[in-house]
Protein backbone atom coordinates (compact mmCIF):
# COMPACT_ATOMS: atom_id res chain seq x y z
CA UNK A 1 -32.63 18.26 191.35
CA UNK A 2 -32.03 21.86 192.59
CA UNK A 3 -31.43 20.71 196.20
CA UNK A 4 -28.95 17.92 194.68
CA UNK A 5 -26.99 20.78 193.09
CA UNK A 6 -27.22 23.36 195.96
CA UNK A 7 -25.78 20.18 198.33
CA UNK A 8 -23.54 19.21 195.66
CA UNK A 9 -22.19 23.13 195.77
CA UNK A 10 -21.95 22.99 199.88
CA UNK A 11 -19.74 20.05 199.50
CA UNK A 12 -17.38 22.08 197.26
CA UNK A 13 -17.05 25.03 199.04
CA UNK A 14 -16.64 22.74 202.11
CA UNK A 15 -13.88 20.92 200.45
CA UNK A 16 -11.86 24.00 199.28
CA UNK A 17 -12.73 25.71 202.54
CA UNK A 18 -10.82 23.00 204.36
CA UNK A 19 -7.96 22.71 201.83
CA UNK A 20 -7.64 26.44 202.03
CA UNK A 21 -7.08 26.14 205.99
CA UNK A 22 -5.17 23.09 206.45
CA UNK A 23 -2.65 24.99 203.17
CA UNK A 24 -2.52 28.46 205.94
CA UNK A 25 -2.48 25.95 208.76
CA UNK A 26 0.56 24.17 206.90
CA UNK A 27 2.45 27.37 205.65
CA UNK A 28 2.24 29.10 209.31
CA UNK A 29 3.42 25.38 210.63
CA UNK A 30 6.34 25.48 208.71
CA UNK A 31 6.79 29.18 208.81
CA UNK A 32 7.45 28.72 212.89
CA UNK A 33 9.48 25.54 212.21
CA UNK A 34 11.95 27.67 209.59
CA UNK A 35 12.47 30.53 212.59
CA UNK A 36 12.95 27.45 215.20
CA UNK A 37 14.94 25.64 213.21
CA UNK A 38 17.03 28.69 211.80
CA UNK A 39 17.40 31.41 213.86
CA UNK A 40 18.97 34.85 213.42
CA UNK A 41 23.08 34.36 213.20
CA UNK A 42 24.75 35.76 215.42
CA UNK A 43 28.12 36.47 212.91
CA UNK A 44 25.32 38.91 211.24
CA UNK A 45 27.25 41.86 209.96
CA UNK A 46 26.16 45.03 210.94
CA UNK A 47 26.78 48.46 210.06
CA UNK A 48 27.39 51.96 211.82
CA UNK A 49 26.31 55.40 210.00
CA UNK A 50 25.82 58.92 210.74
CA UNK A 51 28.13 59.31 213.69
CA UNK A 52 27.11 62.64 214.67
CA UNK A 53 29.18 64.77 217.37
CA UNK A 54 27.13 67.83 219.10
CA UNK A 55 29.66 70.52 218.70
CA UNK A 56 33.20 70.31 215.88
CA UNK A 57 35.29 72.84 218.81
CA UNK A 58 35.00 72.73 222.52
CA UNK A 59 37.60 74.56 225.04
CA UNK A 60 37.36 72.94 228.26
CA UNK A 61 37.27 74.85 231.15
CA UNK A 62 37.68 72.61 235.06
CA UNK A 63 34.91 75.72 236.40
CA UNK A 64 32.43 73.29 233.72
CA UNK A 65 33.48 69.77 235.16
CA UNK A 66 30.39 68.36 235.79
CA UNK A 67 29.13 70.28 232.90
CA UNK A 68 28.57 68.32 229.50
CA UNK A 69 30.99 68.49 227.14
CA UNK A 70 30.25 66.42 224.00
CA UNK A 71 27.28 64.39 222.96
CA UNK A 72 27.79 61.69 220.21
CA UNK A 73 24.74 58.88 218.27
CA UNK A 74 24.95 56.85 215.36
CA UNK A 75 22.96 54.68 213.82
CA UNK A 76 23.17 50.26 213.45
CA UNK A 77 22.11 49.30 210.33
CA UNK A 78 21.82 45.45 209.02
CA UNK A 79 19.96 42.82 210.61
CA UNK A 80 22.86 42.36 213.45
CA UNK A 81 21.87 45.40 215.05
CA UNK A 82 19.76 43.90 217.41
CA UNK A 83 21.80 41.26 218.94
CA UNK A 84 24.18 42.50 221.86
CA UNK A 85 26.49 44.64 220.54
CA UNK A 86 29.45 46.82 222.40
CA UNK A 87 30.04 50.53 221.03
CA UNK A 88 33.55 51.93 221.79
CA UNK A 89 34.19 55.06 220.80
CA UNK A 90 38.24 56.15 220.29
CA UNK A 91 39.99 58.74 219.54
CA UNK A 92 43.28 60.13 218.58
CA UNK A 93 45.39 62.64 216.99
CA UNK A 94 44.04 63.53 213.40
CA UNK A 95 46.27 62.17 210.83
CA UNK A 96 47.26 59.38 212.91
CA UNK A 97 45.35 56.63 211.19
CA UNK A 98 43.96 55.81 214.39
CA UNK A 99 47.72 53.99 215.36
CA UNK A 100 47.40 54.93 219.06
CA UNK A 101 43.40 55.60 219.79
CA UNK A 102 42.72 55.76 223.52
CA UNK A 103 39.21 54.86 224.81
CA UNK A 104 36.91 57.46 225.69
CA UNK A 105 34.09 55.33 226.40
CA UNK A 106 32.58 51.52 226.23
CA UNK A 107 28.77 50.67 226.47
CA UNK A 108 25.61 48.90 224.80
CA UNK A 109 24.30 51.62 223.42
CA UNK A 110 23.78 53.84 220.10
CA UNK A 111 24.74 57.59 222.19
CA UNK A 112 26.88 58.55 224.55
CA UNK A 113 27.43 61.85 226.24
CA UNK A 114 30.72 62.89 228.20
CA UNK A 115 31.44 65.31 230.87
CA UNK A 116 34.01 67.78 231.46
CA UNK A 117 36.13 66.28 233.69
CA UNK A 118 36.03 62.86 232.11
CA UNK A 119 37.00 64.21 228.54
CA UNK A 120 39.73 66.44 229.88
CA UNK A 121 41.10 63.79 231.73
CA UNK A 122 41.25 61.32 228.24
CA UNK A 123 42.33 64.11 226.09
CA UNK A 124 45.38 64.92 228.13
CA UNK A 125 46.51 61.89 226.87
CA UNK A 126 46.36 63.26 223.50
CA UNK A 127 46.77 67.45 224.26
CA UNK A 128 49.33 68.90 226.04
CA UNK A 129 47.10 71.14 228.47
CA UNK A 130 46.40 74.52 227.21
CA UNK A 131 47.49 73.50 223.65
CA UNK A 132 44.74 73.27 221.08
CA UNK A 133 44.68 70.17 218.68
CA UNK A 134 42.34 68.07 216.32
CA UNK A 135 41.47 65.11 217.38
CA UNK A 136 39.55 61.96 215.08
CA UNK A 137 36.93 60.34 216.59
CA UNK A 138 35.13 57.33 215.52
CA UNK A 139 33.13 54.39 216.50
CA UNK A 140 33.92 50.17 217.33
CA UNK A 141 31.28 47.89 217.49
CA UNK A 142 31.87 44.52 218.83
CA UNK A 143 29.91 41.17 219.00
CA UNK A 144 31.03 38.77 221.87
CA UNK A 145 29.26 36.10 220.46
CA UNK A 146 30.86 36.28 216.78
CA UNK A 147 33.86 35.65 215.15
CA UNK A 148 33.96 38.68 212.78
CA UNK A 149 36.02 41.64 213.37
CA UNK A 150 34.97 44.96 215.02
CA UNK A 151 33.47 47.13 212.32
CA UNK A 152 33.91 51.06 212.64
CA UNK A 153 32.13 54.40 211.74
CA UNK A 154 33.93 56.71 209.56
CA UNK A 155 35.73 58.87 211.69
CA UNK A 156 34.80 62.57 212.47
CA UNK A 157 37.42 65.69 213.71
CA UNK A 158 36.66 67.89 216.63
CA UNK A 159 38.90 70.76 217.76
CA UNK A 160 39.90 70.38 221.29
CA UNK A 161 41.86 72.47 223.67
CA UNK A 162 42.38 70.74 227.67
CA UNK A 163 43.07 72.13 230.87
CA UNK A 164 45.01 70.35 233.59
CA UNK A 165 43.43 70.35 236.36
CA UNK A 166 43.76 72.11 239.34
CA UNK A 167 43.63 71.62 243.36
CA UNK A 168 43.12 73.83 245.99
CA UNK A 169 44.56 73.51 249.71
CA UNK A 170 43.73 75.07 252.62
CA UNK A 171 45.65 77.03 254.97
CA UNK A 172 46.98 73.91 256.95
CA UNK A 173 48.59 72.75 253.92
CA UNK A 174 50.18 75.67 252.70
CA UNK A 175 53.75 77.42 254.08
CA UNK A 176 54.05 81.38 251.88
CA UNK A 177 58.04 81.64 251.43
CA UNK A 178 58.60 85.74 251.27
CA UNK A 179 62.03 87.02 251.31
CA UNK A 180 64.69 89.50 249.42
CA UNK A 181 64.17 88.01 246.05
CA UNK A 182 60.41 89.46 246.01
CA UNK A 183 60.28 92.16 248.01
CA UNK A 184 58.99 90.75 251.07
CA UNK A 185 55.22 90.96 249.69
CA UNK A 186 53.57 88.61 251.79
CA UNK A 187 50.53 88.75 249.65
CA UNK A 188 52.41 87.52 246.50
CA UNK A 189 54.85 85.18 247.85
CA UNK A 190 55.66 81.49 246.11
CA UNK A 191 54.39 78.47 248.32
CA UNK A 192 55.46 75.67 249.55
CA UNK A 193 52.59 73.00 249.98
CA UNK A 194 51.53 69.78 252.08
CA UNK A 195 50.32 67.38 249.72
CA UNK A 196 50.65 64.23 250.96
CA UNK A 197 51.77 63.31 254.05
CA UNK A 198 50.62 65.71 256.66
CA UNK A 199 53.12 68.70 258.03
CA UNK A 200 55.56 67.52 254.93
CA UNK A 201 55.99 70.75 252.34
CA UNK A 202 57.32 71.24 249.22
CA UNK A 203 57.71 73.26 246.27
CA UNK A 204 60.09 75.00 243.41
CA UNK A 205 60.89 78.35 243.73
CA UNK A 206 62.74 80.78 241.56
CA UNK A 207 64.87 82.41 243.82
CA UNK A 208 66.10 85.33 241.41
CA UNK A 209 68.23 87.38 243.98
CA UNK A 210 72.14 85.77 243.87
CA UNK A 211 71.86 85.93 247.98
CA UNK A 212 68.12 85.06 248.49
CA UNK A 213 66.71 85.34 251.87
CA UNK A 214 63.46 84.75 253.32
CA UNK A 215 61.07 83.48 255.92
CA UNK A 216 58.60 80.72 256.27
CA UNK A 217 54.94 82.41 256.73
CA UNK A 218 51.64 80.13 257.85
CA UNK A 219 48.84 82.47 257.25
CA UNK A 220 48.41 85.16 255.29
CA UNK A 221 49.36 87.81 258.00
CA UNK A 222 52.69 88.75 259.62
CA UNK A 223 52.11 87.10 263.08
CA UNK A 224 55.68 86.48 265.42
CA UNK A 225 53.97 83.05 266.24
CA UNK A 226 53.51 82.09 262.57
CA UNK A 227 56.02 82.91 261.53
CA UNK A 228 59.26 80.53 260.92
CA UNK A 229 63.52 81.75 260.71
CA UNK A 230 66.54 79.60 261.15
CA UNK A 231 67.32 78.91 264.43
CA UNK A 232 70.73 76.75 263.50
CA UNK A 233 71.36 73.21 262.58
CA UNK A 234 68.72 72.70 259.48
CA UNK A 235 66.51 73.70 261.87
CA UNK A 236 63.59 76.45 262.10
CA UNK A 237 61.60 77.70 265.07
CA UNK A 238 61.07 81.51 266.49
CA UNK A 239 63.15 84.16 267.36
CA UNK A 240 66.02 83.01 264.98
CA UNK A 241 67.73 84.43 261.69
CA UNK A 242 66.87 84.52 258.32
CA UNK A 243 66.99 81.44 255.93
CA UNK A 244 69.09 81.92 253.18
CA UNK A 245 70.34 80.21 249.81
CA UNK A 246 74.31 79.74 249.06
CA UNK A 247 73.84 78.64 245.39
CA UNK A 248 73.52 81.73 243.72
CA UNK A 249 70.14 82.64 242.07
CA UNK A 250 68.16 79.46 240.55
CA UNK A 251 64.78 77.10 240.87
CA UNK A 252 65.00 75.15 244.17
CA UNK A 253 63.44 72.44 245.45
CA UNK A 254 62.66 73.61 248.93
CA UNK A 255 61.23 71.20 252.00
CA UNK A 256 60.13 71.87 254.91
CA UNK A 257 58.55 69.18 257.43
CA UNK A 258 57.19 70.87 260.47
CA UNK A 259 56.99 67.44 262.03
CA UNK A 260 60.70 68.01 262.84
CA UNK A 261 61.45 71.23 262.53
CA UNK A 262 63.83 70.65 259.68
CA UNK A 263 64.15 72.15 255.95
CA UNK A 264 66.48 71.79 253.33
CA UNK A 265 66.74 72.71 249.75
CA UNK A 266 68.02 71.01 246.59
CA UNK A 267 69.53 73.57 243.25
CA UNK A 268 67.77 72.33 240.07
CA UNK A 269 70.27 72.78 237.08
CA UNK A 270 68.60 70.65 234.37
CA UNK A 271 64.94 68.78 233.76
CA UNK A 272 66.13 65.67 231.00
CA UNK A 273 64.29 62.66 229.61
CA UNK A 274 66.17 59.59 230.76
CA UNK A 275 65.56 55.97 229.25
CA UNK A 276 65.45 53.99 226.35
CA UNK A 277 62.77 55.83 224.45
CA UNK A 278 65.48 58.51 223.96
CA UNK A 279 68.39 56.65 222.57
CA UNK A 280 70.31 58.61 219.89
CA UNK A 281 73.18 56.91 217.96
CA UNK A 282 75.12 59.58 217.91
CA UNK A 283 74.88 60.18 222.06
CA UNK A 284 73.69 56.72 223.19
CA UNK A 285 71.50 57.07 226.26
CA UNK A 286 73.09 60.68 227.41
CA UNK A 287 69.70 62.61 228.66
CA UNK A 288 68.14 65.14 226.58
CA UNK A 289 68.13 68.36 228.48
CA UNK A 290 64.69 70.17 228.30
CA UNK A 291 64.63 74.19 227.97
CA UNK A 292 63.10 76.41 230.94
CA UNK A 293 60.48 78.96 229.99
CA UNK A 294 61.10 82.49 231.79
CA UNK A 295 57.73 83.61 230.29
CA UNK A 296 55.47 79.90 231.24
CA UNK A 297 57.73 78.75 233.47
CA UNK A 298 58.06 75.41 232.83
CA UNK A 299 60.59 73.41 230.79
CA UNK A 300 59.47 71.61 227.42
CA UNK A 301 61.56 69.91 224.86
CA UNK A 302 60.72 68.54 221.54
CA UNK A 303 62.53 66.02 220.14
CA UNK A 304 62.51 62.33 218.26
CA UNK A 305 61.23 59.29 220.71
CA UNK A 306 62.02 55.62 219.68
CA UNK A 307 59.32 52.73 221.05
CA UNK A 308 60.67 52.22 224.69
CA UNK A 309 60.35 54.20 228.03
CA UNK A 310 61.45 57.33 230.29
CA UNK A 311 61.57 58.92 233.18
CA UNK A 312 62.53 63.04 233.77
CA UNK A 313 64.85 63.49 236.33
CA UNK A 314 66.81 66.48 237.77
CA UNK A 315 70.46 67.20 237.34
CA UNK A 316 71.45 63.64 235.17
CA UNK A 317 70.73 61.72 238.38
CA UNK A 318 68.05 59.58 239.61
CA UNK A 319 68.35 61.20 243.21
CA UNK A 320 65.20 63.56 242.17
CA UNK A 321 62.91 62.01 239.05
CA UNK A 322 59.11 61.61 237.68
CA UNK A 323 57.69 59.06 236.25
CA UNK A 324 53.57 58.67 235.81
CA UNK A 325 51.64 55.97 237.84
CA UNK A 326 48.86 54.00 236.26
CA UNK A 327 46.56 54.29 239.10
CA UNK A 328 46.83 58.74 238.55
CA UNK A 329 44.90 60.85 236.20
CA UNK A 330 46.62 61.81 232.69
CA UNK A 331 49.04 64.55 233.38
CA UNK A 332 50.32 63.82 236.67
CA UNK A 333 53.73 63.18 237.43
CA UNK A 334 54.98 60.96 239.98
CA UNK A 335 57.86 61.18 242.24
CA UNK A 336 59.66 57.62 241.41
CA UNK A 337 56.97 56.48 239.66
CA UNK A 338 56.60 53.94 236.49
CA UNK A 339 58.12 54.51 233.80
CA UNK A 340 56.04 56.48 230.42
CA UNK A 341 55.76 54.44 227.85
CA UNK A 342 56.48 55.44 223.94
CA UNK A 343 54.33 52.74 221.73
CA UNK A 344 55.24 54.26 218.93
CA UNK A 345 58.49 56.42 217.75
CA UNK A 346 58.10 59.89 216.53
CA UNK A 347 58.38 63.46 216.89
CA UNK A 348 57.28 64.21 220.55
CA UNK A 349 56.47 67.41 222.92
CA UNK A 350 57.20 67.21 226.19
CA UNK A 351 56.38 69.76 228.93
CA UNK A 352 56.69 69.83 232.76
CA UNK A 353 55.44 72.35 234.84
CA UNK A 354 56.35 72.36 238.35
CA UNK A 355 56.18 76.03 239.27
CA UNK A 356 52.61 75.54 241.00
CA UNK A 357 52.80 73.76 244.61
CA UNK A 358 50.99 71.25 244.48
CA UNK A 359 50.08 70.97 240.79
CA UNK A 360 52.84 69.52 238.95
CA UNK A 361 51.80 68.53 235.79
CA UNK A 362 53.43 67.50 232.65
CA UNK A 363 52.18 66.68 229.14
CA UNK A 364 53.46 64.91 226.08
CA UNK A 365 51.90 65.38 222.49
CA UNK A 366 53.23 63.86 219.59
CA UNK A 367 53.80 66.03 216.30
């Protein structure tokens, strides 16, 4: 009877033992099926929190290029996070609303750090260089794959203050202009540089003396065969007279090209913003003259800009004019180049600084 019970107590156990694995064998069946069948959507809202930037001022120097200038994380929250998102991070001017953000960088991942040069180059699109301004800065994320819109972080401010950059040329490139209206001082003379195509020079000088003379210098010595006078004809050579200036004193545009032997110089009377951005209905599309700085100088104006586009040309004509090519870095002006663009109209400061061989450079910051 006892062994009757005991087997009659095996078969129990035996029967919930089996019912107990085929119910885990069943649940983990259709626990596999459910992820199969339903995966992870890919419209999954996500979320992006404590955006964190490494510093709130930075003054960027072009000595620090390669330097880092700003580090930046956040964090994904929701169960989106891990699908294939794209982080943008934008910026522009505080109290903008984020209008007209420029891109500062695009990737796939949750930090990003930016260099010197990079960051001064997108912040000159903000920052007049040398000015100091507060920009917002905040964080897109992006699924390819869904149909919901971008989310963002909540935006952060950072104090910023840009350079424009700077390039050095050697002595092949660069013609010293001494004369009457600085005292002959070789050492501290205004330039006149090769650029772009070779033994082509240019630059603006202020020739302050009413009757300005001068000489044409290579090297930084007085040498009788490096030295270049006016030999008749728009011409220069050796052994001749000294170049002078009939316009009275004024900024010139001075060229020489030492492919020909020729030079030739062009009186600047007014820097003006010419276009369609600058229509006034009181003076229709008459050029609004910017203001030369004795103590910078460079010439700056500030004034209202309507959605459309300019140019700044020289004495109200198109015979000497900037524009900014898409293909050069923020700041750069371009002989004949494309048109700049106003997106939106507003209160606008714009400089142009010319007075540096080589380095034009011109900025525009909106109020």
């Amino acid at each position: 009877m006892a062994v009757q019970k005991l087997i009659s107590a095996r078969g129990k156990m035996n029967f919930i033992g089996k019912f107990m694995m085929s119910s885990m064998f069943l649940l983990f069946f259709v626990s596999c099926r459910k992820d199969a069948i339903t995966p992870l959507p890919v419209d999954t809202p996500v979320m992006i929190k404590d955006f964190k930037i490494s510093t709130s001022r930075v003054i960027l120097l072009q000595g620090n290029e390669t330097h880092s200038a700003l580090a930046m994380s956040w964090e994904v929250i929701g169960e989106g996070r891990n699908q294939q998102l794209i982080y943008t991070v934008e910026a522009a001017l505080n109290g903008t609303g984020f209008a007209d953000p420029i891109t500062l960088n695009s990737c796939g991942q949750s930090n990003v750090f930016l260099n010197v040069k990079n960051f001064n180059s997108k912040v000159l699109g903000l920052i007049n260089a040398g000015n100091t301004g507060v920009i917002a800065l905040r964080v897109r994320a992006d699924n390819p794959a869904s149909q919901r819109p971008p989310v963002y972080s909540e935006a952060v401010a950072l104090e910023v203050t840009p350079y424009q950059p700077y390039k050095e040329y050697d002595g092949s490139q660069i013609i010293k202009i001494p004369g009457n209206f600085q005292d002959w001082k070789l050492i501290s003379a205004p330039n006149i540089i090769s650029a772009g195509n070779a033994g082509e020079y240019e630059g603006y000088i202020n020739f302050t003396n009413p009757y300005s003379q001068f000489l044409m210098v290579k090297g930084h010595q007085w040498n009788p065969n490096t030295t270049y006078s006016y030999i008749g004809a728009n011409k220069f050579g050796f052994g001749g007279s000294m170049m002078s200036i009939s316009g009275g004193a004024g900024i010139y545009l001075l060229k020489a090209n030492t492919n020909t032997n020729t030079w030739a110089y062009t009186k600047i009377n007014t820097w003006g913003l010419h276009g369609s951005a600058i229509y006034d209905v009181n003076e229709g599309n008459k050029d609004k003259i910017m203001v030369f700085d004795q103590e910078t100088q460079s010439w700056s104006i500030t004034t209202n800009l309507i959605k459309g586009d300019f140019i700044i040309r020289a004495n109200n004509t198109n015979d000497i004019n900037f524009g900014h090519n898409s293909a050069d870095e923020a700041g750069v002006p371009r002989y004949n180049g494309e048109s700049i663009h106003i997106t939106r109209a507003g209160k606008y400061t714009i400089k142009l600084n010319l007075m540096s061989a080589g380095n034009y450079a011109y900025g525009i910051q909106k109020s």
